[in-house]
C-alpha atoms as a PDB file:
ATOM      1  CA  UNK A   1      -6.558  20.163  16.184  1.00  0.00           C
ATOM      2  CA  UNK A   2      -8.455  17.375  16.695  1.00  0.00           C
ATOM      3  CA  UNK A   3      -8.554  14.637  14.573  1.00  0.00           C
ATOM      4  CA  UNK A   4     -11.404  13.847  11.863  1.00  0.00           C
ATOM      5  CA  UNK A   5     -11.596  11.180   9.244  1.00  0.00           C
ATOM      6  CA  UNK A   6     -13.477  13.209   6.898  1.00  0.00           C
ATOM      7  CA  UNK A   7     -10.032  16.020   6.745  1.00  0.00           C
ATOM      8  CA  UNK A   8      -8.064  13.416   5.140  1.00  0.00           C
ATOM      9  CA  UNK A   9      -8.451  13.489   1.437  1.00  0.00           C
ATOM     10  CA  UNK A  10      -6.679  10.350  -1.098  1.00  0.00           C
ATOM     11  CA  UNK A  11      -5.786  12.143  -4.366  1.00  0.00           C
ATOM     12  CA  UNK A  12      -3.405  10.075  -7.235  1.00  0.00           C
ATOM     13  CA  UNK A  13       0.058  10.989  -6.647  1.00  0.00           C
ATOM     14  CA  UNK A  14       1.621  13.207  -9.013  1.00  0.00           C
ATOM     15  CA  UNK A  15       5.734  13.921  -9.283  1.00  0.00           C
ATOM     16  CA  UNK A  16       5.225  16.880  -7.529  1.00  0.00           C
ATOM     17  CA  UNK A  17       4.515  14.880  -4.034  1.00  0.00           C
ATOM     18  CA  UNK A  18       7.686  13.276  -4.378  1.00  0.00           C
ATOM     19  CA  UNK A  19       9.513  15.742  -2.084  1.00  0.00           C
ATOM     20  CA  UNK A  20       6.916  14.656   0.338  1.00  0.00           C
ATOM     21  CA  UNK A  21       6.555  11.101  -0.259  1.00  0.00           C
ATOM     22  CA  UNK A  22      10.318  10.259  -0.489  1.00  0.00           C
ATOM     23  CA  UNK A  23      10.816  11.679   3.242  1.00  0.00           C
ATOM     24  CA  UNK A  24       8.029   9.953   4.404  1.00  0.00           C
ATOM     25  CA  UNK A  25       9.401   6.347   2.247  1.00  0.00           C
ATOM     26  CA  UNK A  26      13.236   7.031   4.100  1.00  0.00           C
ATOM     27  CA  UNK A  27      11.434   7.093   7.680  1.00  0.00           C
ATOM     28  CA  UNK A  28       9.841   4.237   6.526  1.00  0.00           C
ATOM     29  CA  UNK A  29      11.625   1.459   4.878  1.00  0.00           C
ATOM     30  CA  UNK A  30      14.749  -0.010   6.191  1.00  0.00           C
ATOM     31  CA  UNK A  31      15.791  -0.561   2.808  1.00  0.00           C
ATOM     32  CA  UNK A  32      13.736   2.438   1.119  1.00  0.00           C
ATOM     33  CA  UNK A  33      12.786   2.897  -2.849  1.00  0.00           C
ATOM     34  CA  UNK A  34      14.739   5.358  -4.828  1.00  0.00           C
ATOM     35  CA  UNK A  35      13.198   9.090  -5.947  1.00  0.00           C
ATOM     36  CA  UNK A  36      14.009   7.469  -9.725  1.00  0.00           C
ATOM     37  CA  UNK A  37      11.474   3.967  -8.716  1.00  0.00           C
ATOM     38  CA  UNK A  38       9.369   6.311  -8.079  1.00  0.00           C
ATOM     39  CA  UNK A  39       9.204   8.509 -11.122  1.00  0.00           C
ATOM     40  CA  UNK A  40       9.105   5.125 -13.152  1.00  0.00           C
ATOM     41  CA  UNK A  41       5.960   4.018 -10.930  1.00  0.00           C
ATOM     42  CA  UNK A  42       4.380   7.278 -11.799  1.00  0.00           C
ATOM     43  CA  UNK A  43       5.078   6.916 -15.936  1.00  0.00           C
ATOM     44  CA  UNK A  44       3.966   3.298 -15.589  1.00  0.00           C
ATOM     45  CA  UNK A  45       0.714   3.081 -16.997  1.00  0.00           C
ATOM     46  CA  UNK A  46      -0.012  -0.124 -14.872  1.00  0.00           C
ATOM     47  CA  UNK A  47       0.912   0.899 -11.577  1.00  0.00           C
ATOM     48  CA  UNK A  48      -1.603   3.168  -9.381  1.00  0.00           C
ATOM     49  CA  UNK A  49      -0.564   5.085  -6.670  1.00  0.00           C
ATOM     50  CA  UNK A  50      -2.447   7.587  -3.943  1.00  0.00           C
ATOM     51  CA  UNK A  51      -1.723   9.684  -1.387  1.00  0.00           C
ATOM     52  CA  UNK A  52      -3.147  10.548   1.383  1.00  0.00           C
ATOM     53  CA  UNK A  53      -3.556  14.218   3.287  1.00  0.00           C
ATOM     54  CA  UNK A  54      -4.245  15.342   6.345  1.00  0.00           C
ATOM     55  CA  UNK A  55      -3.522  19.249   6.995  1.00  0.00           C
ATOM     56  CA  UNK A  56      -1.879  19.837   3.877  1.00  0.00           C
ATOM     57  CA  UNK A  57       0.474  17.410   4.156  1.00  0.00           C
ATOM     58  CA  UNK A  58       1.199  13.875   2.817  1.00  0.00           C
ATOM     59  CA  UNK A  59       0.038  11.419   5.679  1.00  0.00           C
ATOM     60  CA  UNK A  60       1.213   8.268   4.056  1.00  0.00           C
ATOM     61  CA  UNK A  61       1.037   6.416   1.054  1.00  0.00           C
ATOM     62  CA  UNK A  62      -0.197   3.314  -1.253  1.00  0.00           C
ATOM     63  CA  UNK A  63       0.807   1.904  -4.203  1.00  0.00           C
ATOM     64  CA  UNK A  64       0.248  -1.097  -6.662  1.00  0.00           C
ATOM     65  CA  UNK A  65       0.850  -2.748  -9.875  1.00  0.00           C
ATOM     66  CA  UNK A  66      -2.317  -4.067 -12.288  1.00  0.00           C
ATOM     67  CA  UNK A  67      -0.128  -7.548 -13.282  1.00  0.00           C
ATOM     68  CA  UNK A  68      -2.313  -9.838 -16.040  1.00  0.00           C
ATOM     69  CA  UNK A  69      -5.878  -9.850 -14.185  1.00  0.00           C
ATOM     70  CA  UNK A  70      -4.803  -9.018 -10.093  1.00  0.00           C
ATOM     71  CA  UNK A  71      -3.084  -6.463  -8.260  1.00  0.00           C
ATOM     72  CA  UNK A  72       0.495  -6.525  -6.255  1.00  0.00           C
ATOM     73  CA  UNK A  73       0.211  -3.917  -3.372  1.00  0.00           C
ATOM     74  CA  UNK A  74       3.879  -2.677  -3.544  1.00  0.00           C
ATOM     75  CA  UNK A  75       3.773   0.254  -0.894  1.00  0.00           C
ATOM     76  CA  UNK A  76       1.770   1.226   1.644  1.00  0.00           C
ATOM     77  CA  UNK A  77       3.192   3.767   4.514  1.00  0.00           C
ATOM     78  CA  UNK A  78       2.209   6.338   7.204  1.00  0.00           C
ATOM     79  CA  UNK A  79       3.967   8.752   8.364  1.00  0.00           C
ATOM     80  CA  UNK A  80       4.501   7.724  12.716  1.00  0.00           C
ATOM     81  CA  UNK A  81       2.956  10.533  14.061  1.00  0.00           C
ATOM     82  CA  UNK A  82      -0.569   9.842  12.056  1.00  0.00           C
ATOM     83  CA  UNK A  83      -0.764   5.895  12.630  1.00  0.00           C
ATOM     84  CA  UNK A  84      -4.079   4.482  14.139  1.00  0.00           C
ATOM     85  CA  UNK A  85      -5.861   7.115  12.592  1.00  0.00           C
ATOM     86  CA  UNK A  86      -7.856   4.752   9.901  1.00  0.00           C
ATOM     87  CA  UNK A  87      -5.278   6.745   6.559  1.00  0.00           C
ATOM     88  CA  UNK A  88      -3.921   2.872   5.989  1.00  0.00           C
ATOM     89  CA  UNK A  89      -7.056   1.475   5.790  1.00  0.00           C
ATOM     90  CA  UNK A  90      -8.291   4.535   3.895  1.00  0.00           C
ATOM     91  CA  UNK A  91      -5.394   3.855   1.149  1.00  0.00           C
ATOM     92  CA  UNK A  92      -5.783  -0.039   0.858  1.00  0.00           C
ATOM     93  CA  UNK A  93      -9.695   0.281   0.292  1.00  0.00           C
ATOM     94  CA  UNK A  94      -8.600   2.869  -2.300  1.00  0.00           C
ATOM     95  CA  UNK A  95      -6.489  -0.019  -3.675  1.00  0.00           C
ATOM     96  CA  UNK A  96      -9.518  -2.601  -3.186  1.00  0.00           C
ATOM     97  CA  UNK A  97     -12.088  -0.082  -5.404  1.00  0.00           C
ATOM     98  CA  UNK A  98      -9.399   0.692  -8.288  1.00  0.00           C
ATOM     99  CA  UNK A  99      -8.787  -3.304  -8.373  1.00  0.00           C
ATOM    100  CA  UNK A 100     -12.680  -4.041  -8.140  1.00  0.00           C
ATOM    101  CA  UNK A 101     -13.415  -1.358 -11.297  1.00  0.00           C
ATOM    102  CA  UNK A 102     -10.328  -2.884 -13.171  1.00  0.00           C
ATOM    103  CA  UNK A 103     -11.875  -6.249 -12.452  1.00  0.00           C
ATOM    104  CA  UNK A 104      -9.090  -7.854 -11.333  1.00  0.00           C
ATOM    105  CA  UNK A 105      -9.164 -11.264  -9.255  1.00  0.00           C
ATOM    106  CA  UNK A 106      -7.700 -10.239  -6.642  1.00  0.00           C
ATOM    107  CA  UNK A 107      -4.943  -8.507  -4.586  1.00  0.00           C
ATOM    108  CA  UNK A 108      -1.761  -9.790  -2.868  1.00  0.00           C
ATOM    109  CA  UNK A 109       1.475  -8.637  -1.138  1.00  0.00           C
ATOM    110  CA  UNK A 110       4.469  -9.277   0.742  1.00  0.00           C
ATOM    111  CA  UNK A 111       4.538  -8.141   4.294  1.00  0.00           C
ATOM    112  CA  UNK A 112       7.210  -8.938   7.175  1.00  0.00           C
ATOM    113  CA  UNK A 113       6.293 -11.699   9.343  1.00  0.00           C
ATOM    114  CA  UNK A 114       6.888  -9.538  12.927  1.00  0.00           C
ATOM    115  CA  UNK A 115       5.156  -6.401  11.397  1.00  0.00           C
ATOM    116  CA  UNK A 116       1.963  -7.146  13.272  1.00  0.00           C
ATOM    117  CA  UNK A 117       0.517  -3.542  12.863  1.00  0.00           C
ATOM    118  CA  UNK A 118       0.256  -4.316   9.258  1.00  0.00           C
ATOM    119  CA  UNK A 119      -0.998  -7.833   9.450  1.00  0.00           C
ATOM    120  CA  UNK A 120      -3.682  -6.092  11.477  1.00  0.00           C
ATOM    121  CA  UNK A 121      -4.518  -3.496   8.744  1.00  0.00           C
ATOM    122  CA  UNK A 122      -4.439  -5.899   5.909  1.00  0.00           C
ATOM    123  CA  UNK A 123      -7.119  -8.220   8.136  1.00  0.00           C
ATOM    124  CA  UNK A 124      -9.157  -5.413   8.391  1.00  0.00           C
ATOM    125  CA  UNK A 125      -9.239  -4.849   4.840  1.00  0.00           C
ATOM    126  CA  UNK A 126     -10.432  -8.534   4.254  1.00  0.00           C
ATOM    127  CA  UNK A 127      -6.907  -9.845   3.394  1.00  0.00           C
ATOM    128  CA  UNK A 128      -5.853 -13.531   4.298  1.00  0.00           C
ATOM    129  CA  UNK A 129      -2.424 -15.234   4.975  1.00  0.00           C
ATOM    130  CA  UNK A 130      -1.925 -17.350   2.083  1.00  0.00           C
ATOM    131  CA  UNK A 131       1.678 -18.634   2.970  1.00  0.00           C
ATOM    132  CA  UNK A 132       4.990 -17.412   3.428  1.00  0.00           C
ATOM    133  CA  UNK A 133       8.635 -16.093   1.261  1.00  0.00           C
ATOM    134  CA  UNK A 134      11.478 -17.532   3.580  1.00  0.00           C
ATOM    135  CA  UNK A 135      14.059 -15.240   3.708  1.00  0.00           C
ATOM    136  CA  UNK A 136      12.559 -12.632   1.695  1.00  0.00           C
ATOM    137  CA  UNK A 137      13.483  -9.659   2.652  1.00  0.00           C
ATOM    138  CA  UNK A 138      17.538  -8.778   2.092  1.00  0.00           C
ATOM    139  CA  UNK A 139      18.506  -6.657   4.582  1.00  0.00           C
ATOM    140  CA  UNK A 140      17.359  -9.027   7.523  1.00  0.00           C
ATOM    141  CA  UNK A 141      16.994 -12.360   5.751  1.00  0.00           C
ATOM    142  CA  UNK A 142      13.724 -11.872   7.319  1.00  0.00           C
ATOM    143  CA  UNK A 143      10.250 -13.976   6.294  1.00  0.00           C
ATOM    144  CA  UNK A 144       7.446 -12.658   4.568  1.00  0.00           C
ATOM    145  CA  UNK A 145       3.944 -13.656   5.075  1.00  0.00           C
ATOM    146  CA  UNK A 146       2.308 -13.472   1.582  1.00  0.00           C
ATOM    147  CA  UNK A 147      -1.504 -12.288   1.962  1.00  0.00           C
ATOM    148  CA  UNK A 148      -4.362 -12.265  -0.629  1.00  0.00           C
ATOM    149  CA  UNK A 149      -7.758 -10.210  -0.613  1.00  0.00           C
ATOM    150  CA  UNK A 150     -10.100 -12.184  -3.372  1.00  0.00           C
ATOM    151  CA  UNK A 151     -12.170  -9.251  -4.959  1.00  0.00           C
ATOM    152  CA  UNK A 152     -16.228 -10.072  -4.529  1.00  0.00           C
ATOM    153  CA  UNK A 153     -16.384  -9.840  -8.844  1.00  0.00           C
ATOM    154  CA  UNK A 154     -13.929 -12.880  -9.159  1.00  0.00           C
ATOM    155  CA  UNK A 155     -15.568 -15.812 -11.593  1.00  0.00           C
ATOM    156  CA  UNK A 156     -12.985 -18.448  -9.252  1.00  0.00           C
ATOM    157  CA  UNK A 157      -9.940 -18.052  -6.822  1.00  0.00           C
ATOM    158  CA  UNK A 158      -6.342 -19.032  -7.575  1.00  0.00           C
END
């Protein structure tokens, strides 16, 4: 089959994608979130998260947390075999529009400093390198570059 943006739908994930999502989240992560994070996330009535699916089956995805007035991006995966195919991009503009109708100021995460496949989705998606965690992530003592995308509604930046 070949390929088509407009076959991948981005639906709010539900507890029953967490078969799904927590195979995709082990082949993932080096140090991956637990099936029990992820319930909380899902009863958290400040955290959004979205899926994304291509041929009946979870591609990847996105998550975040609506903290005082801007968003923390706290997940965002695709599966290997479905990478380069725009679903990344799909599920961090899906982020952008929920921050942008919750007016928050802005978004920001955390992402490795030698994962240059995300820094190049994250660019895309209009975010900027704002500065850096030393040491931030624990199983590799690894940096983190901390990026921020300023939503277009903001009254002033941080």
């Amino acid at each position: 089959m070949i390929w088509e943006p407009k076959s991948i739908k981005v639906f709010r994930m539900k507890k029953h994608h967490l078969d799904e999502v927590m195979e995709l989240e082990e082949r993932s992560f080096s140090v991956p979130w637990s099936r029990k994070s992820f319930l909380e996330e899902l009863k958290n009535p400040n955290a959004y998260y979205f899926i994304a699916v291509l041929d009946k089956k979870i591609a990847g995805y996105a998550g975040m947390w609506h903290v005082v007035n801007e968003g923390h991006i706290t997940k965002v995966a695709v599966a290997e075999e479905h990478r380069q195919k725009g679903i990344g991009t799909m599920l961090v503009k899906e982020l952008v529009a929920v921050s942008e109708k919750k007016h928050m100021i802005g978004l920001t995460l955390e992402v490795r400093i030698n994962n240059k496949s995300a820094h190049a989705l994250y660019a895309k998606t209009g975010f900027k390198p704002e500065g850096i965690r030393k040491n931030y992530y624990s199983d590799t003592k690894e940096d983190a570059v901390i990026m921020w995308y300023y939503s277009e509604n903001q009254e002033y930046k941080i």
